[in-house]
Protein backbone atom coordinates (compact mmCIF):
# COMPACT_ATOMS: atom_id res chain seq x y z
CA UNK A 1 2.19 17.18 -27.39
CA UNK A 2 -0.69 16.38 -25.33
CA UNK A 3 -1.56 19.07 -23.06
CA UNK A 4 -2.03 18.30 -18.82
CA UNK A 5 -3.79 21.69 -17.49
CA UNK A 6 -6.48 20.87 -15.15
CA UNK A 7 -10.40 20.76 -16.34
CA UNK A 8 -12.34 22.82 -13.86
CA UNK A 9 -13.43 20.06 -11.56
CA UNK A 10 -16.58 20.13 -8.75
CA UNK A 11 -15.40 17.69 -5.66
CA UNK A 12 -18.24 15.50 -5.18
CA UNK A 13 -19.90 14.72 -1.88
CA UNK A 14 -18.35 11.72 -0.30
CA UNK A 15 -20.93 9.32 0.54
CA UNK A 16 -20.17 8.36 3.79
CA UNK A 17 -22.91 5.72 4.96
CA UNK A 18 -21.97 4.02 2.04
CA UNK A 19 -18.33 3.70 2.90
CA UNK A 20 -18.84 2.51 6.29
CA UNK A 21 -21.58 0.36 4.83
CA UNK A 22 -18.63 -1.39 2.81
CA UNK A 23 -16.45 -1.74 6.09
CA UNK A 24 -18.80 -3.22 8.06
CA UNK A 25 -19.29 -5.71 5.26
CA UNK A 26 -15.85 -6.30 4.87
CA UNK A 27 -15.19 -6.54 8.86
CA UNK A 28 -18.05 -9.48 9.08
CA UNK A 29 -16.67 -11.72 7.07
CA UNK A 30 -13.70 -13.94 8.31
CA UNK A 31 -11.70 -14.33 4.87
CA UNK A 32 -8.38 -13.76 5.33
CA UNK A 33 -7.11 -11.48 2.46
CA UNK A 34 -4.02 -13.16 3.04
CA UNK A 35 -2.06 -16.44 3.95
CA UNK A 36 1.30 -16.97 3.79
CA UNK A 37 2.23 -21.09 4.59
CA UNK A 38 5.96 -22.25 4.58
CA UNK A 39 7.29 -19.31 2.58
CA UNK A 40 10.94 -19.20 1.93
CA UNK A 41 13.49 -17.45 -0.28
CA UNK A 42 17.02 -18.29 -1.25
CA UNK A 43 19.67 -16.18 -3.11
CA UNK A 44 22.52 -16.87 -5.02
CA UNK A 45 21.47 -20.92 -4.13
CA UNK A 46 23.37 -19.43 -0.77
CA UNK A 47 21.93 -16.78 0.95
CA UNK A 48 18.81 -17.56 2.97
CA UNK A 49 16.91 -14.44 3.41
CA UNK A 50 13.12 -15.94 4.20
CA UNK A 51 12.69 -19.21 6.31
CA UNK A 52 9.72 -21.29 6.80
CA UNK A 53 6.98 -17.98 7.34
CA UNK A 54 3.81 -18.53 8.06
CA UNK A 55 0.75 -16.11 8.56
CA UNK A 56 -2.57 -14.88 7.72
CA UNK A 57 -4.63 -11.53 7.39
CA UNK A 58 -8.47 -10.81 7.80
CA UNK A 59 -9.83 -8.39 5.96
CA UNK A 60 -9.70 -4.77 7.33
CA UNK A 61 -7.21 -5.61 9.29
CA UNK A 62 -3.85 -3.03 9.69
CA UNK A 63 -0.54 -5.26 10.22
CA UNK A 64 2.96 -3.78 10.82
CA UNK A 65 5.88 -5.60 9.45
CA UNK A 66 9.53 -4.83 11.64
CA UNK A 67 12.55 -6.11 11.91
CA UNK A 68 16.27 -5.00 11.51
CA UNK A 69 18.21 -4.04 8.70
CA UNK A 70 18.59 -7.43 6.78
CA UNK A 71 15.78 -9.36 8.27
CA UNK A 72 14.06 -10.02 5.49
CA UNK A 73 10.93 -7.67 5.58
CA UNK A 74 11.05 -5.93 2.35
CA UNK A 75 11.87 -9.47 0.36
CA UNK A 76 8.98 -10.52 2.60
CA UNK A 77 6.84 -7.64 1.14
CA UNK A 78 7.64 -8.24 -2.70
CA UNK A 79 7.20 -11.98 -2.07
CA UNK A 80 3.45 -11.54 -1.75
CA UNK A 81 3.26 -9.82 -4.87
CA UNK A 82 6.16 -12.20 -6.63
CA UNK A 83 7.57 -9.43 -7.48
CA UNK A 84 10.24 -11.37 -5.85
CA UNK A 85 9.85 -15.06 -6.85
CA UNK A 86 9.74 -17.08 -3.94
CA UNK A 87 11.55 -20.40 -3.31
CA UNK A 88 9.28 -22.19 -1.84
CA UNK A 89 5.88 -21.81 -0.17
CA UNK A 90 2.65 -20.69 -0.72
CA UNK A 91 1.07 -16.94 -1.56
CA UNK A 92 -2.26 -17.18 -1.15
CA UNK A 93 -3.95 -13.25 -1.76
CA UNK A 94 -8.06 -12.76 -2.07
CA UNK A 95 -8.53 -16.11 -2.32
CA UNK A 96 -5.95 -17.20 -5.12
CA UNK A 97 -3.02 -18.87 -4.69
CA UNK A 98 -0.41 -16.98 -6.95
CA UNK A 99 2.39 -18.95 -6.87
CA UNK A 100 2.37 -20.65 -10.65
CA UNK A 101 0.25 -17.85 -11.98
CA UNK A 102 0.41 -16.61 -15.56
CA UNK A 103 1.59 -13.04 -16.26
CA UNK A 104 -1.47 -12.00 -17.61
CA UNK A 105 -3.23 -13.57 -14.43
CA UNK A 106 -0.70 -12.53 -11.98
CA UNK A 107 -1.15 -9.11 -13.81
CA UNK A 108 -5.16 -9.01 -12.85
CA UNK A 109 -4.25 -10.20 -9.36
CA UNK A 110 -1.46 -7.22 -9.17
CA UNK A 111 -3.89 -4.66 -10.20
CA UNK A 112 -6.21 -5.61 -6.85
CA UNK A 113 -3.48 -4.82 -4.38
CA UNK A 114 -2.01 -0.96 -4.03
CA UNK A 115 1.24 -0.80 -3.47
CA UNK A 116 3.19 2.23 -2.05
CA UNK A 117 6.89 2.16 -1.78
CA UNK A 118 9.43 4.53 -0.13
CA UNK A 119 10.46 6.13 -3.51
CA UNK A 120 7.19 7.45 -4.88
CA UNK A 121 7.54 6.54 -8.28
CA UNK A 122 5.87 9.36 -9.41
CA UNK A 123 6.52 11.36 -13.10
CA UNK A 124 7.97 14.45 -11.82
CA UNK A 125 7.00 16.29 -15.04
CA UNK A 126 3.43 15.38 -15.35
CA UNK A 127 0.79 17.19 -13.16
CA UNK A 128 -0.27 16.14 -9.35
CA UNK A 129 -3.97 14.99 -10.97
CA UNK A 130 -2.26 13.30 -13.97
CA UNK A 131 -0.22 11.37 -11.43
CA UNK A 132 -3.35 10.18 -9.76
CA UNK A 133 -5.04 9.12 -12.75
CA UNK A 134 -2.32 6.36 -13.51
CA UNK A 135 -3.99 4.73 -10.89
CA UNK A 136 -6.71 3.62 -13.34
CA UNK A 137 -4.39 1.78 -15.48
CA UNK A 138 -5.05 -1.15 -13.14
CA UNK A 139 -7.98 -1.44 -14.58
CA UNK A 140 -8.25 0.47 -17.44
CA UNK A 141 -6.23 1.19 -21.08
CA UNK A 142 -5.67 3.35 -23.59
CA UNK A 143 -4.30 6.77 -24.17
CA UNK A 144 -6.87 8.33 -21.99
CA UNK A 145 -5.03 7.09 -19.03
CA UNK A 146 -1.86 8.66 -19.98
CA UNK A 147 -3.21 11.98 -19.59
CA UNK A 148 -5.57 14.10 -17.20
CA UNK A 149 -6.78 16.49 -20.20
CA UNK A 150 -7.57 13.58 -22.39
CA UNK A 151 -9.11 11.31 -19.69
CA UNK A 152 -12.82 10.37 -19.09
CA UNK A 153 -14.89 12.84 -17.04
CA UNK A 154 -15.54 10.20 -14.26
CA UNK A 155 -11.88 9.14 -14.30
CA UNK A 156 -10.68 12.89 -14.17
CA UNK A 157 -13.41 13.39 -10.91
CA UNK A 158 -12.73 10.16 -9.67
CA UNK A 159 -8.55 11.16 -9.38
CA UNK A 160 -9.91 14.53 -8.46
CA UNK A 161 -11.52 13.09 -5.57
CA UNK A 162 -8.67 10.79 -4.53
CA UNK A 163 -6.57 14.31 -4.47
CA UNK A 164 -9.11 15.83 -2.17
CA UNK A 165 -9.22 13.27 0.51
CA UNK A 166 -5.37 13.32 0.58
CA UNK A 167 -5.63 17.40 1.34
CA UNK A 168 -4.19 18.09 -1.92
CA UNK A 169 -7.10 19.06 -4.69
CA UNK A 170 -5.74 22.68 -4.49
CA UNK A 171 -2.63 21.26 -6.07
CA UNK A 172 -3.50 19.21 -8.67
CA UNK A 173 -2.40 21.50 -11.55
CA UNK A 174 0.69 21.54 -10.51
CA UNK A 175 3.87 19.83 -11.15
CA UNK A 176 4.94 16.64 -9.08
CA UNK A 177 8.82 18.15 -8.75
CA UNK A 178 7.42 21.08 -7.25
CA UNK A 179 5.84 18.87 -4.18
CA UNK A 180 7.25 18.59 -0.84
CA UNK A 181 8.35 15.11 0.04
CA UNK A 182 5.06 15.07 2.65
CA UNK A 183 3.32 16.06 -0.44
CA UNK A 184 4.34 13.36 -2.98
CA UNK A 185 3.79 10.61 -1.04
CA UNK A 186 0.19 11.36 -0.48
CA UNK A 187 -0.04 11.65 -3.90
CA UNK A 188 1.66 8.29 -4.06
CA UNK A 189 -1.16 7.11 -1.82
CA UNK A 190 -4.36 9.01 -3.41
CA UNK A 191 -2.77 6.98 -7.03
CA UNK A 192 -2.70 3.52 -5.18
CA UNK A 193 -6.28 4.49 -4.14
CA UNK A 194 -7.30 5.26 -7.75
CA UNK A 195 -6.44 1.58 -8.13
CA UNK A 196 -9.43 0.61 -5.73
CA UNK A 197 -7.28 -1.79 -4.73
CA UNK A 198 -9.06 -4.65 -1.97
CA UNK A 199 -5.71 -4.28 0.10
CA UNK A 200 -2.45 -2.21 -0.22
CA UNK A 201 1.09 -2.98 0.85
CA UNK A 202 3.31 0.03 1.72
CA UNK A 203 7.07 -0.62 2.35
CA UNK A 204 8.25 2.14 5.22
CA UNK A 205 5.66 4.50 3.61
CA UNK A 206 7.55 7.53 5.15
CA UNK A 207 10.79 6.48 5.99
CA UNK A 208 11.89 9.57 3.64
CA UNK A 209 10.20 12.09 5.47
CA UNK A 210 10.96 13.92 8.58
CA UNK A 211 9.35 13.04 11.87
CA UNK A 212 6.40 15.59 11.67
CA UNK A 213 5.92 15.14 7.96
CA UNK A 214 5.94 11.14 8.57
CA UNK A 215 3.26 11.28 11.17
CA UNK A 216 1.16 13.67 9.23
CA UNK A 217 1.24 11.21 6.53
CA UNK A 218 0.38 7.91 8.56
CA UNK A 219 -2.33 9.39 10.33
CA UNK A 220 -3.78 10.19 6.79
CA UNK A 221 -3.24 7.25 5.22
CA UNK A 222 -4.61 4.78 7.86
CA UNK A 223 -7.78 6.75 7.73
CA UNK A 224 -8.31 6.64 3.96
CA UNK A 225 -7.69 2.69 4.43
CA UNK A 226 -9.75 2.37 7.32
CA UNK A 227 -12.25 4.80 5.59
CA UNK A 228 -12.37 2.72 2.62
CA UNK A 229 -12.39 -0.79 4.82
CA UNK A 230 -8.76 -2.13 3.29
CA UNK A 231 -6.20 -4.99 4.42
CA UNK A 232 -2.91 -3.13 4.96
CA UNK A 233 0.48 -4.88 5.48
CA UNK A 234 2.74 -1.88 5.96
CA UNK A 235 6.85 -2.67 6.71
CA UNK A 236 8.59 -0.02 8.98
CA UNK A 237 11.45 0.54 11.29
CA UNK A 238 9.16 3.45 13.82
CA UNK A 239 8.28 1.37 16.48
CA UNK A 240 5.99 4.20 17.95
CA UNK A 241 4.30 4.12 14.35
CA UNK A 242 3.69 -0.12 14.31
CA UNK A 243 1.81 0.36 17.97
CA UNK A 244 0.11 3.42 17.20
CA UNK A 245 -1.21 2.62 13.44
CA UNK A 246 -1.50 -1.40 13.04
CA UNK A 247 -4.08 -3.67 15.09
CA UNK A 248 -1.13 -6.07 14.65
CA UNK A 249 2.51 -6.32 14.56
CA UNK A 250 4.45 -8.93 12.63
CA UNK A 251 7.99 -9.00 13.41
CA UNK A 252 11.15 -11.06 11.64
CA UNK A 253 14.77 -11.54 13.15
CA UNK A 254 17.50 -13.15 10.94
CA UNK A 255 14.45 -14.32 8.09
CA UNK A 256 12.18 -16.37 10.40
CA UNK A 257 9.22 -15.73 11.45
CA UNK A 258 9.48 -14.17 15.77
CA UNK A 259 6.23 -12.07 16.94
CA UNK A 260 3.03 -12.11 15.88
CA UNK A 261 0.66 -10.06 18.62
CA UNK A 262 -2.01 -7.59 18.63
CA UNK A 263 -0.13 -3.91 19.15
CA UNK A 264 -2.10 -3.13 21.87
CA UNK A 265 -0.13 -5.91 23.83
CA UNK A 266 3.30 -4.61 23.21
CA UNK A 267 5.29 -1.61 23.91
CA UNK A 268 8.28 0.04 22.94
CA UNK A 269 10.21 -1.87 24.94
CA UNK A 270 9.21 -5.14 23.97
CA UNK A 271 9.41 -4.62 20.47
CA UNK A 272 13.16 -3.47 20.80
CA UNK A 273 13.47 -6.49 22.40
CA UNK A 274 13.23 -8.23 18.41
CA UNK A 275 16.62 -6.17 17.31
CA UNK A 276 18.55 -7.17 20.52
């Protein structure tokens, strides 16, 4: 039995010219991370939940998916990874279109993009840092992924690092079913970010947590992606949360494709104007 207590660990310095340096590189350029053309999904050769979508995505850029219950935002979401397969259409992520792609190519393309769900998916009886360290399976194997004590030094300071910009270093010995639900999904977060993903995808990030917790937990995790110069494409159902975290809001009604504006343009009322 492998053991997961926690090396003693030194936070480095965060090098902060060099990750705006990265932004501004990212924000220059006009490639969109992604493009969506004529995307549609059909279940049960009955059921159409996706019809005819169409967008794109610069880099850097935050975008808010909404919609009601049923609308098609979460099948949307898994689409662009195929973890849903898609009808028909076109997925076109970093440059690749990934509709037709291999699993072991659809696997590298995968390990580029975080993903964060509403369920954290973490081991509960593994440690807060080992939790973070899975993140490196994306681009790393072998046992020394599997477990904090048995992991790299750069790896364990790297994870170590993720924890601290999260607010949680002073908990990474312990236990992930010990965590408050604020507290797991930024762990959740800091283990996408171990990834160092080029964009992340987060479907209703907090929509477990209570109102305090949930804000506490946006504003964090918008900074670490603006901090780090990602693409985000976030689903949610807090309208105050799409205007006050995305540069843009995407919304759906009935599987078609409704709004697409900057969120400075809207407001609360025009946005519940999509569920009416």
């Amino acid at each position: 039995m492998f053991s997961d207590a926690v090396a003693t660990f030194q936070p480095p310095v965060c090098n902060e010219v060099s990750v705006r340096a990265r932004e501004n590189v990212r924000t220059a350029t006009s490639t969109a991370d992604i493009e969506i053309t004529g995307l549609s999904k059909t279940f049960d050769n009955s059921r159409r939940v996706l019809q005819d979508i169409h967008f794109s995505i610069p880099q850097g850029q935050a975008v808010a998916l909404i919609g009601h219950n049923g609308s098609g935002k979460s099948t949307l979401l898994r689409c662009c990874l195929r973890l849903i397969q898609p009808s028909s259409g076109s997925i076109v992520l970093l440059g690749k279109e990934i509709i037709g792609l291999g699993k072991a190519e659809l696997r590298d393309m995968r390990a580029q993009v975080g993903f964060v769900f509403q369920r954290h998916n973490l081991v509960q009886r593994l440690s807060v840092l080992t939790n973070v360290l899975h993140g490196v399976q994306a681009r790393k194997k072998g046992l020394r992924t599997w477990f904090q004590s048995m992991a790299m030094q750069e790896d364990r300071e790297e994870a170590m690092a993720k924890l601290q910009s999260v607010g949680l270093a002073h908990l990474a010995g312990q236990r992930v079913d010990q965590l408050s639900g604020g507290e797991s999904q930024r762990v959740a977060i800091a283990r996408a970010l171990m990834q160092r993903p080029k964009m992340v995808l987060a479907d209703e990030p907090v929509a477990s947590l209570d109102p305090r917790a949930g804000d506490e937990v946006m504003n964090l995790f918008l900074r670490r992606i603006k901090d780090e110069g990602l693409t985000l494409l976030f689903v949610s159902h807090n309208l105050d949360h799409a205007l006050s975290y995305a540069d843009r809001i995407i919304g759906l009604r009935d599987g078609k494709f409704e709004l697409d504006a900057p969120a400075k343009s809207e407001n609360i009322e025009s946005l519940r104007e999509l569920y009416g």
